[in-house]
C-alpha atoms as a PDB file:
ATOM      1  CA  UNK A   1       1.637  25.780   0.365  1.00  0.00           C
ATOM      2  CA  UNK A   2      -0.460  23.531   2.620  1.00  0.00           C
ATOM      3  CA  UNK A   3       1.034  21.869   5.729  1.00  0.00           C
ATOM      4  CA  UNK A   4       1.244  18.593   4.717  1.00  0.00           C
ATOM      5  CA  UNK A   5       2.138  16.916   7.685  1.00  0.00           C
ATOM      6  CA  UNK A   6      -0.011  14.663   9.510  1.00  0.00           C
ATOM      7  CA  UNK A   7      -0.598  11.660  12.159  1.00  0.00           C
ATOM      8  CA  UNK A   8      -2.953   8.776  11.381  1.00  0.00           C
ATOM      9  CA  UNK A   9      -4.991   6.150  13.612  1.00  0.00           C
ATOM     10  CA  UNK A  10      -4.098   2.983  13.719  1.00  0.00           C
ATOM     11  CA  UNK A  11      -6.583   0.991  11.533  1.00  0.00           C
ATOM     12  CA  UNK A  12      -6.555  -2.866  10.544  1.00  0.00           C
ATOM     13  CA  UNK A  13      -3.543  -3.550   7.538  1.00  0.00           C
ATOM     14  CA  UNK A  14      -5.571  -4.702   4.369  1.00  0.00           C
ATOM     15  CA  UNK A  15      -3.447  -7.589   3.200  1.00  0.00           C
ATOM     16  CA  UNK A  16      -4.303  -7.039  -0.025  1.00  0.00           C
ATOM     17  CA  UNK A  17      -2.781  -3.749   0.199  1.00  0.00           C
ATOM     18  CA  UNK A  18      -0.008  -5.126   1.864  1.00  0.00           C
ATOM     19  CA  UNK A  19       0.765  -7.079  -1.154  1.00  0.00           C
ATOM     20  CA  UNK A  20       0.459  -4.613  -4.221  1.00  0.00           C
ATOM     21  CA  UNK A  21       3.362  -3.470  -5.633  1.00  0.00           C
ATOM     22  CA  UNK A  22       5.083   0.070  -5.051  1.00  0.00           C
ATOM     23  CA  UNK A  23       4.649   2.615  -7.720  1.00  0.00           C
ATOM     24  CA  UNK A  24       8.104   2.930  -7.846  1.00  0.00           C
ATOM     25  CA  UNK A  25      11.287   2.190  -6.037  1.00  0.00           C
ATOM     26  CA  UNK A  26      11.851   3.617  -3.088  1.00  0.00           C
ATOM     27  CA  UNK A  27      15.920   4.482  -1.085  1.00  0.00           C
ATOM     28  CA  UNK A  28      14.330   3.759   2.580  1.00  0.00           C
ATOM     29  CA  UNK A  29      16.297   3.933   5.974  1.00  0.00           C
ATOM     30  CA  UNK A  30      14.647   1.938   8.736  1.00  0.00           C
ATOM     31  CA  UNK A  31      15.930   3.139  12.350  1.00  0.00           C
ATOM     32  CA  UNK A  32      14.493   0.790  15.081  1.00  0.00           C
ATOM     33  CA  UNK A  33      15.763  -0.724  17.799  1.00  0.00           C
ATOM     34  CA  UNK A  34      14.657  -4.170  17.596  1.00  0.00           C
ATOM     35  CA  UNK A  35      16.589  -5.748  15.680  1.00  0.00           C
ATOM     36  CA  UNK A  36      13.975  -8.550  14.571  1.00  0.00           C
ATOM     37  CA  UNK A  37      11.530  -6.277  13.583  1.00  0.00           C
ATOM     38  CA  UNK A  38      14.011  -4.043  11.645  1.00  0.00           C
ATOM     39  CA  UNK A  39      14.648  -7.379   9.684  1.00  0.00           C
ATOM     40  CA  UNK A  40      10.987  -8.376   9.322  1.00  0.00           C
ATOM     41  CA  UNK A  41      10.638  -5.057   7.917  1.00  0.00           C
ATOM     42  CA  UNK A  42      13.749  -5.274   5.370  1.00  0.00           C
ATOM     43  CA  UNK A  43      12.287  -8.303   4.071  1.00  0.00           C
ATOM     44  CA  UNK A  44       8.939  -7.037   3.714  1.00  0.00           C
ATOM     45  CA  UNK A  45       9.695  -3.537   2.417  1.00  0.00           C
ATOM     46  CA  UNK A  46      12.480  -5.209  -0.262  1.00  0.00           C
ATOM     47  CA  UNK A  47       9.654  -7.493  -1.977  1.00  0.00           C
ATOM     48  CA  UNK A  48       7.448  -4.593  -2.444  1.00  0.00           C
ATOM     49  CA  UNK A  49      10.411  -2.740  -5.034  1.00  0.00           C
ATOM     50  CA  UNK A  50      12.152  -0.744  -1.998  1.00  0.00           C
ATOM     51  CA  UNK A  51      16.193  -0.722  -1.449  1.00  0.00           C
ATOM     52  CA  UNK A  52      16.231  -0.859   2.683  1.00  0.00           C
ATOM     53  CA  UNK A  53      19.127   0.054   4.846  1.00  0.00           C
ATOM     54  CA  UNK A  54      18.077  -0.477   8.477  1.00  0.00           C
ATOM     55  CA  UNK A  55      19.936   1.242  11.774  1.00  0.00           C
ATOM     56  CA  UNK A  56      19.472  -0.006  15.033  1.00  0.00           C
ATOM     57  CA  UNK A  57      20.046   2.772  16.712  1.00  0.00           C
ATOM     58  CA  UNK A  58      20.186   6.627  16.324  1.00  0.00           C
ATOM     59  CA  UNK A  59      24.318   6.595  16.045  1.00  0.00           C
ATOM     60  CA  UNK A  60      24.214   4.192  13.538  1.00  0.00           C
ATOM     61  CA  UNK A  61      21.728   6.056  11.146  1.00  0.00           C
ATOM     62  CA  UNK A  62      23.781   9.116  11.258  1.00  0.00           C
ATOM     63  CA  UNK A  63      26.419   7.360  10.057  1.00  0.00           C
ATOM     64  CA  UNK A  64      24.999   6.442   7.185  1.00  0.00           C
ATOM     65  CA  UNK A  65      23.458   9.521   6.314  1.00  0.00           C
ATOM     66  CA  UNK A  66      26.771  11.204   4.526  1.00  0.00           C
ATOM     67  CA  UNK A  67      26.809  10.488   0.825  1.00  0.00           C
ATOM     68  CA  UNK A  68      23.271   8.742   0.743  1.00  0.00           C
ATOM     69  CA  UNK A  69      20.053   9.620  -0.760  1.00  0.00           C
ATOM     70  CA  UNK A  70      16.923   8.240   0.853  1.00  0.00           C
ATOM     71  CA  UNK A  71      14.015   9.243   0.152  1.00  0.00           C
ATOM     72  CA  UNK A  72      12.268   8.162   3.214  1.00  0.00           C
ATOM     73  CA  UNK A  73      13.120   7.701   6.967  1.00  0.00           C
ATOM     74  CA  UNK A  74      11.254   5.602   8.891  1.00  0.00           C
ATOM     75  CA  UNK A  75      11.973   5.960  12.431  1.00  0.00           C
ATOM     76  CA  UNK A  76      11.124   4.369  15.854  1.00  0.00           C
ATOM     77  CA  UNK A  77      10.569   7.108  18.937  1.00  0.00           C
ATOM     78  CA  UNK A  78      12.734   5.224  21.340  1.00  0.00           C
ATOM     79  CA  UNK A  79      15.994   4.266  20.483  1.00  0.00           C
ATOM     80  CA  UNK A  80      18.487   2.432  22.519  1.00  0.00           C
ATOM     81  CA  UNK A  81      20.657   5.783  22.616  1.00  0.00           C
ATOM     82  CA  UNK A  82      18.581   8.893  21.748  1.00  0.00           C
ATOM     83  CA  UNK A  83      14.785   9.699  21.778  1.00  0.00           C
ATOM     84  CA  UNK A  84      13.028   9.521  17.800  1.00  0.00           C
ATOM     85  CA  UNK A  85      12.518  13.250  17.841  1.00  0.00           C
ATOM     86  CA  UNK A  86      16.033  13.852  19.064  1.00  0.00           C
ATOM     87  CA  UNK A  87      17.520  12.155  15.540  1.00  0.00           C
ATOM     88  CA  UNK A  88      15.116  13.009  13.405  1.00  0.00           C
ATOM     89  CA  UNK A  89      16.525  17.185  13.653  1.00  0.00           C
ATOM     90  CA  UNK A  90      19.796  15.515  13.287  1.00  0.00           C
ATOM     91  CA  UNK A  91      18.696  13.458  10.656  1.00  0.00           C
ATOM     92  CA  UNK A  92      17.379  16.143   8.780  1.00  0.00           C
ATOM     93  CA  UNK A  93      20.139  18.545   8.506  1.00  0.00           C
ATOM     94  CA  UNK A  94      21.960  15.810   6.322  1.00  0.00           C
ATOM     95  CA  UNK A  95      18.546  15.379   4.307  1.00  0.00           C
ATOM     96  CA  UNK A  96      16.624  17.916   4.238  1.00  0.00           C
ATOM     97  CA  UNK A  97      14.473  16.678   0.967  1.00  0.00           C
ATOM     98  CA  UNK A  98      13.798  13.652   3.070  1.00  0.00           C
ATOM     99  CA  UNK A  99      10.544  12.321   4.084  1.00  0.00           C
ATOM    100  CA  UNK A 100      10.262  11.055   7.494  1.00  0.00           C
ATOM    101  CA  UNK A 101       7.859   9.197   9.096  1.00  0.00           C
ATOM    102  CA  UNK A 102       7.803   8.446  12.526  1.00  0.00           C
ATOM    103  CA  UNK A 103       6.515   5.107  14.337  1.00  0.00           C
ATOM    104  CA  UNK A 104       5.451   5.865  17.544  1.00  0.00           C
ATOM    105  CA  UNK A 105       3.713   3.447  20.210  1.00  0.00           C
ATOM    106  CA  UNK A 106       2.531   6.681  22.318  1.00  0.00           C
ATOM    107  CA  UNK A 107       0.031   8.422  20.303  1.00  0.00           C
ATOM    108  CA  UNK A 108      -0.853  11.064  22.870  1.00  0.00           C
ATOM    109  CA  UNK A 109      -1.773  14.022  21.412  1.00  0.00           C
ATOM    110  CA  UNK A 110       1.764  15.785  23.076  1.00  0.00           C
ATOM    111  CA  UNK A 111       3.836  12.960  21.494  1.00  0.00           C
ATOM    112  CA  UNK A 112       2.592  13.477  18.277  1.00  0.00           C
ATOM    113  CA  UNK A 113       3.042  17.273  18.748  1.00  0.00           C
ATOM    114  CA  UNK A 114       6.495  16.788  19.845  1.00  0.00           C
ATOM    115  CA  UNK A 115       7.558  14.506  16.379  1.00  0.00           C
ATOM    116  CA  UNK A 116       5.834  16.802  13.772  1.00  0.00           C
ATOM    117  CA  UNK A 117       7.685  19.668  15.805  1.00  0.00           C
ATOM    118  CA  UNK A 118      10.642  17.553  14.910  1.00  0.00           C
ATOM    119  CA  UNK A 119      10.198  17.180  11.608  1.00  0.00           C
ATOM    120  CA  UNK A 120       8.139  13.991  10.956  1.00  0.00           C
ATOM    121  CA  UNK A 121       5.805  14.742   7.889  1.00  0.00           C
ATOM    122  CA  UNK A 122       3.579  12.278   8.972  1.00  0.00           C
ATOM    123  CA  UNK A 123       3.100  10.309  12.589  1.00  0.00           C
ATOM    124  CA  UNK A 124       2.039   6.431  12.461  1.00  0.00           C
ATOM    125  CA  UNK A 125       1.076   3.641  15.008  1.00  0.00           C
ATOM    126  CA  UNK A 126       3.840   1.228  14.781  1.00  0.00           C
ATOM    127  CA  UNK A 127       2.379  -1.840  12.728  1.00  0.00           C
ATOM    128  CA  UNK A 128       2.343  -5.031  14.999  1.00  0.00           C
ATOM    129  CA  UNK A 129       3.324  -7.152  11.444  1.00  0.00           C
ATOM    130  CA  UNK A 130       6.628  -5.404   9.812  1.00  0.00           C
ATOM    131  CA  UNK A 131       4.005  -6.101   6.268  1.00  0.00           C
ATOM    132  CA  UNK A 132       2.293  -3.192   7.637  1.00  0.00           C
ATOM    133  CA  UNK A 133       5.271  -0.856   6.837  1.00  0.00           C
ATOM    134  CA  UNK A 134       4.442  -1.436   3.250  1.00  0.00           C
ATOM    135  CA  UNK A 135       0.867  -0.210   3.681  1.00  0.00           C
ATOM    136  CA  UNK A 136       2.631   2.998   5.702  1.00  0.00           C
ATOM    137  CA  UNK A 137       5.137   3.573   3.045  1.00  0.00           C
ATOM    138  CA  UNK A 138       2.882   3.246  -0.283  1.00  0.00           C
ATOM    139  CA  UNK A 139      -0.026   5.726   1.407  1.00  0.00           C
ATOM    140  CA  UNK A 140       3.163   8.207   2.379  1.00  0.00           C
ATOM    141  CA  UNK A 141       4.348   7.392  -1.862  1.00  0.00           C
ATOM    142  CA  UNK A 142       1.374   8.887  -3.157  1.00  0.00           C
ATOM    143  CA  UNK A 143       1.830  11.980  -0.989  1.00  0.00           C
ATOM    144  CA  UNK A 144       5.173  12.958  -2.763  1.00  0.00           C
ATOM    145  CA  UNK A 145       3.937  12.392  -6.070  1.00  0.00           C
ATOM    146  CA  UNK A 146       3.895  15.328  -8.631  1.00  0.00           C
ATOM    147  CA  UNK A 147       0.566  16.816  -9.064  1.00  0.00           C
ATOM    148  CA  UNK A 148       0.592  15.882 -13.171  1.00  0.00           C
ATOM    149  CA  UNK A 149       2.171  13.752 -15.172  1.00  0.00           C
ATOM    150  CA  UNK A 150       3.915  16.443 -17.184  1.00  0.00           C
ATOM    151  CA  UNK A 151       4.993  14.347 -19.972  1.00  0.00           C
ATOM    152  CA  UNK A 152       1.244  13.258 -20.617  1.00  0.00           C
ATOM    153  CA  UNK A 153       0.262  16.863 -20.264  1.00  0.00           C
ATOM    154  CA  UNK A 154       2.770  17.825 -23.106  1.00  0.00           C
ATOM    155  CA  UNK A 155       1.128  14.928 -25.222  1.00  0.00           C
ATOM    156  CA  UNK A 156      -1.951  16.350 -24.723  1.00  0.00           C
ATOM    157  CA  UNK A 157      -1.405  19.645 -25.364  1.00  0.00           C
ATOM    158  CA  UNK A 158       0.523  18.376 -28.495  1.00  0.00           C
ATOM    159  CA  UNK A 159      -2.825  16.417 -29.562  1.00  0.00           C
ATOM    160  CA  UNK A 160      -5.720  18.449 -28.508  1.00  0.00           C
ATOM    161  CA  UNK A 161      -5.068  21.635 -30.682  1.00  0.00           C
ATOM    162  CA  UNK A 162      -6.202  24.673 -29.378  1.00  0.00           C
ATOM    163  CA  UNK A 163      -7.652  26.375 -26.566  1.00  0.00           C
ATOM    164  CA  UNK A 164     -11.150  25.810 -26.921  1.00  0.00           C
ATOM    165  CA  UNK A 165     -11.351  22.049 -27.519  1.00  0.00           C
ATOM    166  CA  UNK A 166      -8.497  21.829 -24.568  1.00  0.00           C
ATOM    167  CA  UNK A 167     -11.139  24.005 -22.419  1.00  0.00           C
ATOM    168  CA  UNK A 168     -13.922  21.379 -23.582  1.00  0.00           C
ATOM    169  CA  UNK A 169     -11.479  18.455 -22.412  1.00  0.00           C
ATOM    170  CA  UNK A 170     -11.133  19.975 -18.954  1.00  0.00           C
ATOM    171  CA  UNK A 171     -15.019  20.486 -18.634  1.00  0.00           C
ATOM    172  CA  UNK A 172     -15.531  16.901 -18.978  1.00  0.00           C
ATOM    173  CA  UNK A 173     -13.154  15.618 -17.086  1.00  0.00           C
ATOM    174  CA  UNK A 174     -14.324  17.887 -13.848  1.00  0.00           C
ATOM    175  CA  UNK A 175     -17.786  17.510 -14.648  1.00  0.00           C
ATOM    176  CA  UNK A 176     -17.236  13.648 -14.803  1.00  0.00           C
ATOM    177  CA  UNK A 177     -15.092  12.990 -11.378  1.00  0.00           C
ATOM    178  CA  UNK A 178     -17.615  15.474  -9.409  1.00  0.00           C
ATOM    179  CA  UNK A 179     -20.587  13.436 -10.239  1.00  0.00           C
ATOM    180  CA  UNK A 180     -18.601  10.119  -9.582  1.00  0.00           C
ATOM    181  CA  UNK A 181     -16.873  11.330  -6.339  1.00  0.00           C
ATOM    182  CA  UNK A 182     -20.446  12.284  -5.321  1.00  0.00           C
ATOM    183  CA  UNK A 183     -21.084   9.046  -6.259  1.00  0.00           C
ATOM    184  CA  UNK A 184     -18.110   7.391  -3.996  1.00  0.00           C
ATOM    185  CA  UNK A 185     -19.152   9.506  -1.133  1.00  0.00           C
ATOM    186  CA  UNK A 186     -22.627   8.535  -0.910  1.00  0.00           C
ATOM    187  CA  UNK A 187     -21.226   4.666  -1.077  1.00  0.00           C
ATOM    188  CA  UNK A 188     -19.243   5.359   1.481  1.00  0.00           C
ATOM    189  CA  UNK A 189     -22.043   7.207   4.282  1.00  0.00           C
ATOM    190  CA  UNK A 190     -23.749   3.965   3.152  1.00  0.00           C
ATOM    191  CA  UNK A 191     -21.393   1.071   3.451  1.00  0.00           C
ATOM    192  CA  UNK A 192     -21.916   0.063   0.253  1.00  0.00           C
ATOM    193  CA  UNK A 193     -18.408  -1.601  -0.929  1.00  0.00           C
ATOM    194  CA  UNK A 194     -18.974  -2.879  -4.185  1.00  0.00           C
ATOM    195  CA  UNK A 195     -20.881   0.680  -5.740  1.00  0.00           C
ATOM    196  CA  UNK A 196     -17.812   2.614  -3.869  1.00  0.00           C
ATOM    197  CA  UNK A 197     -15.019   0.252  -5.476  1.00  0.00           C
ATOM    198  CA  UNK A 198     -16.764   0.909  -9.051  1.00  0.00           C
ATOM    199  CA  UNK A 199     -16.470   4.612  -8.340  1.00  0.00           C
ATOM    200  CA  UNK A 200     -13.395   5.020  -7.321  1.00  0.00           C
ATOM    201  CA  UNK A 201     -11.915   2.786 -10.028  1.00  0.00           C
ATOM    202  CA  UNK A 202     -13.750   5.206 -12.801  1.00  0.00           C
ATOM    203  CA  UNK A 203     -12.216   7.950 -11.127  1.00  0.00           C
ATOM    204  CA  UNK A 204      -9.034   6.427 -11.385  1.00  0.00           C
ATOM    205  CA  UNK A 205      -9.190   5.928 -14.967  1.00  0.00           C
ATOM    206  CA  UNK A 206     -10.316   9.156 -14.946  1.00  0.00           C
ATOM    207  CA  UNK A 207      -7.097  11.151 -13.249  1.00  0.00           C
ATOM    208  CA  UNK A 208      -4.792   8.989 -15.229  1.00  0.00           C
ATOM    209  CA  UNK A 209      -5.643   9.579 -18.632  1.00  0.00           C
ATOM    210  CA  UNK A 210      -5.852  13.641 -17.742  1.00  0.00           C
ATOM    211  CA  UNK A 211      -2.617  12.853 -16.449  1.00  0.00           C
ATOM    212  CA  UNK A 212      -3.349  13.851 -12.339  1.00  0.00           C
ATOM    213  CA  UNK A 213      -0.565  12.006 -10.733  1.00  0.00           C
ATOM    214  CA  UNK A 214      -1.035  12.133  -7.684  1.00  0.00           C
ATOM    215  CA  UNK A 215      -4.262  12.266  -7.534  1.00  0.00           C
ATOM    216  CA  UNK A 216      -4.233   8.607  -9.381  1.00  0.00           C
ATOM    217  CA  UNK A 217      -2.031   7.638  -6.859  1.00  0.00           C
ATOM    218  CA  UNK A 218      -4.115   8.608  -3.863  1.00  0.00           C
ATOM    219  CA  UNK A 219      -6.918   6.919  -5.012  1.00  0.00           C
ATOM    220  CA  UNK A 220      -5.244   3.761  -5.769  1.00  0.00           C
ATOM    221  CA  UNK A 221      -4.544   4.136  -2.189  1.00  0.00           C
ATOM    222  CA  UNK A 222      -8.247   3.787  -1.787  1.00  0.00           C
ATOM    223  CA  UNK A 223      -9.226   1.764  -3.856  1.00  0.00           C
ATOM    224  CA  UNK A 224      -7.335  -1.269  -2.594  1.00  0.00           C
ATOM    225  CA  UNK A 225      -8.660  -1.031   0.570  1.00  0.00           C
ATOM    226  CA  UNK A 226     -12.414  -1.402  -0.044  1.00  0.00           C
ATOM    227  CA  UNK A 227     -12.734  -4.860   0.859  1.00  0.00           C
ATOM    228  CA  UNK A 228     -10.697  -4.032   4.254  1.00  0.00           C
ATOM    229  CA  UNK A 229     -11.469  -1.063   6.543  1.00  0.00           C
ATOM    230  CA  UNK A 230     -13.211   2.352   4.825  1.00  0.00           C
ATOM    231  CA  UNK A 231     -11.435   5.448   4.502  1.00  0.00           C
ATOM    232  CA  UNK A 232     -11.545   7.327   7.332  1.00  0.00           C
ATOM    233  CA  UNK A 233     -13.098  10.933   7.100  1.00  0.00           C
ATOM    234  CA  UNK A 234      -9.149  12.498   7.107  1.00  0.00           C
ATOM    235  CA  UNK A 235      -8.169  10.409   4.294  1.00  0.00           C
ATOM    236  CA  UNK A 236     -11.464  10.811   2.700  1.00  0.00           C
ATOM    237  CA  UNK A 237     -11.005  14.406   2.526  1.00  0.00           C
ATOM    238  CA  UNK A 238      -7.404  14.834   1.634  1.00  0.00           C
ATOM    239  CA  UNK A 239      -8.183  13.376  -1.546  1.00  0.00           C
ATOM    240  CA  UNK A 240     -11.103  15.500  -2.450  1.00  0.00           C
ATOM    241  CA  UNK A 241      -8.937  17.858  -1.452  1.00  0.00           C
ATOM    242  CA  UNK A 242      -6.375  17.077  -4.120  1.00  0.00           C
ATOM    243  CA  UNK A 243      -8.879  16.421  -6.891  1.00  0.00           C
ATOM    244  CA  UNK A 244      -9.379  19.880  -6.670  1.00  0.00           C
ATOM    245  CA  UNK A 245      -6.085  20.726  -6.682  1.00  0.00           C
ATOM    246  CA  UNK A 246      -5.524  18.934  -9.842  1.00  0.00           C
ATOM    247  CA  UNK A 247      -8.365  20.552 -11.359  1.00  0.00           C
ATOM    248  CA  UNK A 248      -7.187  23.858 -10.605  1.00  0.00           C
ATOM    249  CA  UNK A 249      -3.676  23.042 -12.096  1.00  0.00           C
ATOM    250  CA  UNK A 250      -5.397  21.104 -15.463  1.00  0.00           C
ATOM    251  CA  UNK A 251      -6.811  24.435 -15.977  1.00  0.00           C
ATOM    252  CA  UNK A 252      -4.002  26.451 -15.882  1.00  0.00           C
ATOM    253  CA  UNK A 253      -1.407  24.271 -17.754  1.00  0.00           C
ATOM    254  CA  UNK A 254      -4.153  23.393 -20.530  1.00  0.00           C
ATOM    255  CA  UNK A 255      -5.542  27.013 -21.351  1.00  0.00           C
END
């Protein structure tokens, strides 16, 4: 399996983005040390769907950690009594299925070493505006989605009878998103908004009804950002990335 972990630039929060619901709810522990931003970030985090517990420091999270299931830890790298990639190997021996992110405000190169070393599956500026946490936390959702949507791949299998017309489904579908994410890509070398938006909303529609999951997800992720800052070329090609993926796994679970 691919390493999936990864640190991103800081870029401008699309408030648009910042808005949109979660795709579903989310257990999240918030360790930080300031305690108004930890609340900011409750607050924020809570109207998008998510059930927040925040820590303000790393003796306090560990704490907490017997007997609960979160399914993502967002974590500061300076705490009042331990260092963020201290906890997080602490951290992670109590939840190991956990997702952790950590917020750093060094983003040398050896500091981000040092916190995927740790653990972190992905490394993030620290937002400014706690509303930016949202932004952080839906991007990281998509990431942890299944590939398919194996209930709507039953249903399909169930309705499209045979191999053949199955094969013919799955022809389409790849022939379709390659010509619109050529589409999308070409919008975006040009910095044309409005023609990428239109693609990468038809290739939404697209993934869902095949029922690629995460691939949907991803490029909701996208989508919603179009009239903010453009993908960078990371993002860009993580989800061509997993389009492919998906592909590959259509054609083996519909032959």
């Amino acid at each position: 399996m691919a390493d999936s972990r990864h640190a991103c630039p800081a870029s401008t929060v699309n408030e648009r983005e910042a808005r949109m619901p979660l795709p579903c709810t989310i257990d999240v522990l918030l360790v930080s040390g300031n305690r108004t931003y930890a609340n900011a970030a409750r607050l924020a985090l809570g109207a998008q769907g998510c059930r927040v517990t925040t820590a303000l420091d790393g003796a306090s999270a560990l704490a907490m950690m017997p007997g609960a299931r979160f399914a993502l830890l967002l974590v500061d790298e300076r705490l009042p009594d331990i260092e963020g990639p201290q906890l997080l190997a602490r951290l992670l021996a109590q939840a190991q299925d956990a997702h952790v992110i950590m917020l750093m405000t060094e983003t040398s190169a050896a500091a981000v070493a040092r916190a995927l070393d740790a653990g972190a599956r992905a490394v993030y500026p620290r937002p400014a505006a706690a509303s930016g946490l949202a932004v952080i936390v839906r991007r990281e959702a998509s990431l942890d989605s299944p590939l398919l949507d194996a209930a709507l791949i039953d249903e399909l299998r169930v309705a499209i009878a045979g191999p053949d017309a199955r094969g013919a489904l799955l022809t389409r579908f790849a022939g379709e998103t390659q010509a619109l994410w050529s589409a999308a890509h070409e919008a975006l070398v040009a910095g044309q908004t409005q023609v990428l938006a239109t693609a990468l909303h038809r290739l939404r529609g697209a993934t869902a009804g095949i029922g690629a999951l995460a691939c949907e997800r991803r490029l909701a992720s996208l989508a919603i950002r179009v009239d903010g800052p453009l993908p960078d070329r990371a993002e860009w090609e993580a989800c061509r990335a997993l389009l492919e993926q998906s592909v590959e796994a259509l054609r083996r679970v519909l032959a």
